[in-house]
Protein backbone atom coordinates (compact mmCIF):
# COMPACT_ATOMS: atom_id res chain seq x y z
CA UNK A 1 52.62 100.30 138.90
CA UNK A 2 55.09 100.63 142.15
CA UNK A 3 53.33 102.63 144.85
CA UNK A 4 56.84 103.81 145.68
CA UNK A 5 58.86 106.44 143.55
CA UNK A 6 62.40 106.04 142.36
CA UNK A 7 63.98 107.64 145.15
CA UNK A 8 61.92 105.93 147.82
CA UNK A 9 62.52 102.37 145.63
CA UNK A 10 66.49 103.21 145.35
CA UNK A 11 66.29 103.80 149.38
CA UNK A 12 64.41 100.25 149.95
CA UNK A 13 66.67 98.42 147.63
CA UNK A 14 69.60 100.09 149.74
CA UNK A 15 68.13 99.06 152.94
CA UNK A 16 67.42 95.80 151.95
CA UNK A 17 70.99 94.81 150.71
CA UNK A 18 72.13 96.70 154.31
CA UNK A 19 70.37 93.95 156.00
CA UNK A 20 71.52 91.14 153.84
CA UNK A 21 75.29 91.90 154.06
CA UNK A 22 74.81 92.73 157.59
CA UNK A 23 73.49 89.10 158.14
CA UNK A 24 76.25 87.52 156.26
CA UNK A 25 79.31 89.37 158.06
CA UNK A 26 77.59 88.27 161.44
CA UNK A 27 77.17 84.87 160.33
CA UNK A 28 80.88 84.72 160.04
CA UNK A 29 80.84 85.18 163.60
CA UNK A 30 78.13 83.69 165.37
CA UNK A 31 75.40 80.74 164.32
CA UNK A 32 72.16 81.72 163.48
CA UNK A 33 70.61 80.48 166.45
CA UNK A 34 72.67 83.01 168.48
CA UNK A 35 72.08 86.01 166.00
CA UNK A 36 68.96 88.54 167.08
CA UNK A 37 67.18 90.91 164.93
CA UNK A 38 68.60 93.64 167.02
CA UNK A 39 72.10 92.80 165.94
CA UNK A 40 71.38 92.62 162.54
CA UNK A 41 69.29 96.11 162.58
CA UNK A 42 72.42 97.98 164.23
CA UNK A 43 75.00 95.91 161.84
CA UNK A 44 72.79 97.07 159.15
CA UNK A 45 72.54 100.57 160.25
CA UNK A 46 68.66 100.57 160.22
CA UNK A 47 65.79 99.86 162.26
CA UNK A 48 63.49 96.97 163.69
CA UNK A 49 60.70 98.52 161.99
CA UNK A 50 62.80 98.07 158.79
CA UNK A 51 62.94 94.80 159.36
CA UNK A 52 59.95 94.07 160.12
CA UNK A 53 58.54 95.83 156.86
CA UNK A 54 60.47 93.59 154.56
CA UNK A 55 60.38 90.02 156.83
CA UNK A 56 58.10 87.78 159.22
CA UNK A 57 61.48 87.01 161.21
CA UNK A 58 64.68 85.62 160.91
CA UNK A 59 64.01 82.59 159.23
CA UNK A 60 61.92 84.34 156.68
CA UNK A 61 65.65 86.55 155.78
CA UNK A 62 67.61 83.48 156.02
CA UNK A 63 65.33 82.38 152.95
CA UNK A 64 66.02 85.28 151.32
CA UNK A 65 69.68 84.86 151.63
CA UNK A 66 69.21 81.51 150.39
CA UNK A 67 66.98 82.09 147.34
CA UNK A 68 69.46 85.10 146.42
CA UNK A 69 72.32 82.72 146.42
CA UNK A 70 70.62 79.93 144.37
CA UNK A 71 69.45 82.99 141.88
CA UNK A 72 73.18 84.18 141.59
CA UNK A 73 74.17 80.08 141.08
CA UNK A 74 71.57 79.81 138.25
CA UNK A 75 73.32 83.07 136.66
CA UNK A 76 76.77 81.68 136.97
CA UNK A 77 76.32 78.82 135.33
CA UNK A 78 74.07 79.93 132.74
CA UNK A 79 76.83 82.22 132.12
CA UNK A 80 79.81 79.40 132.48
CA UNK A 81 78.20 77.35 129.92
CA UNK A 82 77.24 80.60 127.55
CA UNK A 83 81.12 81.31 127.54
CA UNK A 84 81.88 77.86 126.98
CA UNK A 85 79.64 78.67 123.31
CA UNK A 86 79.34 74.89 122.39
CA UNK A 87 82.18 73.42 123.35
CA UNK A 88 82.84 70.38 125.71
CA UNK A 89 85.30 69.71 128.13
CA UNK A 90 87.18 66.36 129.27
CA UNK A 91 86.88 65.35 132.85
CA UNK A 92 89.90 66.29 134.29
CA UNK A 93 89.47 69.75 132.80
CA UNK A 94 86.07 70.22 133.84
CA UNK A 95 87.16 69.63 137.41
CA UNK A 96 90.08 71.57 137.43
CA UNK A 97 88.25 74.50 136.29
CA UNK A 98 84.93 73.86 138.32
CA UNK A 99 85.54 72.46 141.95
CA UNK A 100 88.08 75.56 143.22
CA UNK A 101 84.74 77.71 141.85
CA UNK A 102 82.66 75.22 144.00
CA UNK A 103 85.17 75.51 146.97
CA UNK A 104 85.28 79.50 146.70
CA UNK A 105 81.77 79.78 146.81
CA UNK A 106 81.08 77.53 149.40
CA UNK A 107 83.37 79.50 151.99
CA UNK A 108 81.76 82.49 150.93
CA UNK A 109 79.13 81.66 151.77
CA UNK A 110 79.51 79.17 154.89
CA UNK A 111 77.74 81.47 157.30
CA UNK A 112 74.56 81.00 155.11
CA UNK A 113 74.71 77.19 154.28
CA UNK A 114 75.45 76.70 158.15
CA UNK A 115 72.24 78.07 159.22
CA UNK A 116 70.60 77.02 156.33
CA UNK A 117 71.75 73.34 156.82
CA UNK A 118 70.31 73.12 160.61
CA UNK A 119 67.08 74.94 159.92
CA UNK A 120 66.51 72.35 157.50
CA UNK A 121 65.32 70.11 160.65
CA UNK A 122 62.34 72.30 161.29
CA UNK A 123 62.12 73.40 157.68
CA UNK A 124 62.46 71.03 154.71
CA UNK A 125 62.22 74.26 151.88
CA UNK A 126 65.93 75.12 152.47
CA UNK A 127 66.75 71.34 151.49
CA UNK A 128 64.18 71.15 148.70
CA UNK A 129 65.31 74.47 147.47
CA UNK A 130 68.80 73.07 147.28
CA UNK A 131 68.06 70.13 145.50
CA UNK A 132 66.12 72.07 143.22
CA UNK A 133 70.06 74.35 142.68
CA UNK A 134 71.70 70.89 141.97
CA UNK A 135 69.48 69.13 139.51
CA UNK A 136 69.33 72.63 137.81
CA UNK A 137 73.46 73.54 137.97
CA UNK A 138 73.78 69.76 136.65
CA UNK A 139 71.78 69.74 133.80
CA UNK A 140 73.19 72.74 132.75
CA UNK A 141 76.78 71.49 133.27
CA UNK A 142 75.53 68.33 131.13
CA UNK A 143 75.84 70.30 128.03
CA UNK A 144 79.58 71.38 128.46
CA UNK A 145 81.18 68.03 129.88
CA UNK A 146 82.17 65.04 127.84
CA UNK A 147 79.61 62.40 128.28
CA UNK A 148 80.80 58.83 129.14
CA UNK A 149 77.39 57.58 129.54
CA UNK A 150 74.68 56.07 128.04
CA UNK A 151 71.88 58.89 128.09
CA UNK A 152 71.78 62.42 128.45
CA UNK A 153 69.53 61.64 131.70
CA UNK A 154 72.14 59.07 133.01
CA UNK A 155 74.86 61.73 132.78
CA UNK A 156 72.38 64.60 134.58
CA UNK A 157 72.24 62.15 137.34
CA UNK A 158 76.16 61.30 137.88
CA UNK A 159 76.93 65.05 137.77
CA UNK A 160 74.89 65.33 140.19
CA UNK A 161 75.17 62.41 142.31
CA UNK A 162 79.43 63.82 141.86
CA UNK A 163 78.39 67.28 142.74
CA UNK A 164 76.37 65.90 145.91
CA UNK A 165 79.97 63.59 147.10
CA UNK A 166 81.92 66.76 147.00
CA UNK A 167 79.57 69.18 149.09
CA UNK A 168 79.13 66.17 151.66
CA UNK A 169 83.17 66.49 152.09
CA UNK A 170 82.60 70.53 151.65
CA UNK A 171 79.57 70.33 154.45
CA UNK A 172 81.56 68.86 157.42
CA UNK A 173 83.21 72.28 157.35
CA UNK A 174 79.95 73.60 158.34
CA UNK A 175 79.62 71.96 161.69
CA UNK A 176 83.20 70.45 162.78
CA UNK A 177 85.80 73.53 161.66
CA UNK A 178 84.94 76.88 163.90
CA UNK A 179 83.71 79.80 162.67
CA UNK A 180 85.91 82.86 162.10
CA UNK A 181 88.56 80.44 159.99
CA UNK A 182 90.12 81.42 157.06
CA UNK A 183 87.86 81.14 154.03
CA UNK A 184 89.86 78.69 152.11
CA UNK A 185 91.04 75.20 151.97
CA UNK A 186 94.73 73.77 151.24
CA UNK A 187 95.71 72.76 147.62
CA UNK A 188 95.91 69.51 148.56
CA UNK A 189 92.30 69.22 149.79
CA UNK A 190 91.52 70.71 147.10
CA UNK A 191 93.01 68.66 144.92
CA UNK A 192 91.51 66.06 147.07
CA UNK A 193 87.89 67.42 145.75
CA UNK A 194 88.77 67.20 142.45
CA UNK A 195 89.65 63.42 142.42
CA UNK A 196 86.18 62.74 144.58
CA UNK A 197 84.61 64.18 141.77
CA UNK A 198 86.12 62.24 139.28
CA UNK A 199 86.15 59.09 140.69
CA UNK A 200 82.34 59.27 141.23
CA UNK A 201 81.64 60.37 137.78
CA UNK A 202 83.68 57.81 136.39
CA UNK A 203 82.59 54.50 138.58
CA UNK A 204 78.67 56.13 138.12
CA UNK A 205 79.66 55.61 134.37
CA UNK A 206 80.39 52.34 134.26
C-alpha cells in the first residue's frame, strides 16, 4: 500500500510530468550538456528539492525520458498492429503508412534522442535500451507486413536491419542540423526514407 494519499499521489504525478515536459521544451533549445537542474526546476515551476526527491541527477531523468518514450513506442505499435486485426500489408503500403509516423516521432522527440545519443559514450544503457525498442517494434511489425523471406526470424531481422538504415539517415539530424529548426522534413526526403526502407528490405530478402 502507497504511503502517499490520492491527493498527495495526484500532486507527485503532476510534478513529475512538470519536470519531464520542462526538460523536453529546453532540449529544443539547448544540448543536454548545457542544461542545469536549476533551469529545469524553474521551467518546471518546482523546486531542487523536487528534483532531487524523484532523481540522482540529470542523467538519471534523461533515462526516464527515454524509458517513457520506448514505453509509449511499445503501446503504439501494439496498438498499430491490434488495428491492423490480422491483416497484412504490401511493402510499399507498409512504408507509406509507417516511415512519416517514424519521421514525426523522431522530431518530436529530437531533443531527447540528441542527448540520449551522446550520453551513450559514457553510458551504454541508452543504446542497449534502444536496441531492445527495435528488435521489439520489429517483431511486432513482422506480423502485419508481407513476408518475402524465408523465416519468420529472417524477416524480424530485415525489418530491423531497414528500420536501423532509416534512423542512421534520421540521426544525422541530431548532430549536423541546429537546434530550434522546424520539426519536420520535406516530402521529398521523406519520400527519400521510404525508398531506403524498401530497398533494404527488399535486397536483405534476396
Amino acid at each position: 500500500m502507497s504511503e502517499l494519499s490520492p491527493p498527495q499521489q495526484q500532486r507527485s504525478r503532476k510534478t513529475l510530468s512538470a519536470i519531464s515536459q520542462a526538460t523536453k521544451r529546453l532540449l529544443e533549445k539547448h544540448t543536454f550538456a548545457e542544461l542545469t537542474i536549476e533551469q529545469i526546476v524553474k521551467e518546471a515551476g518546482t523546486s531542487i528539492g523536487s528534483f532531487y526527491a524523484r532523481f540522482k541527477g540529470k542523467r538519471a531523468l534523461l533515462h526516464h525520458l527515454h524509458e517513457e518514450y520506448a514505453q509509449a513506442s511499445r503501446t503504439d505499435v501494439q496498438n498499430f498492429v491490434a488495428l491492423m486485426d490480422g491483416r497484412t500489408l504490401d511493402l510499399d503500403t507498409f512504408a507509406d503508412i509507417w516511415i512519416p509516423e517514424v519521421v514525426q516521432s523522431h522530431f518530436a522527440n529530437r531533443g531527447i534522442f540528441r542527448a540520449a545519443m551522446i550520453e551513450t559514450f559514457d553510458d551504454p544503457q541508452f543504446a542497449i535500451r534502444a536496441g531492445k525498442l527495435l528488435r521489439h517494434v520489429s517483431t511486432k511489425l513482422a506480423r502485419i507486413v508481407a513476408d518475402p523471406s524465408r523465416s519468420r526470424d529472417d524477416h524480424v531481422h530485415n525489418i530491423e536491419q531497414s528500420m536501423r538504415a532509416v534512423m542512421a539517415v534520421l540521426d544525422q539530424d541530431l548532430l549536423y542540423v541546429r537546434q530550434g529548426n522546424p520539426r519536420k522534413l520535406s516530402a521529398n526526403k521523406v519520400e527519400r526514407l521510404k525508398r531506403i526502407f524498401i530497398a533494404s528490405m527488399s535486397s536483405a530478402s534476396t
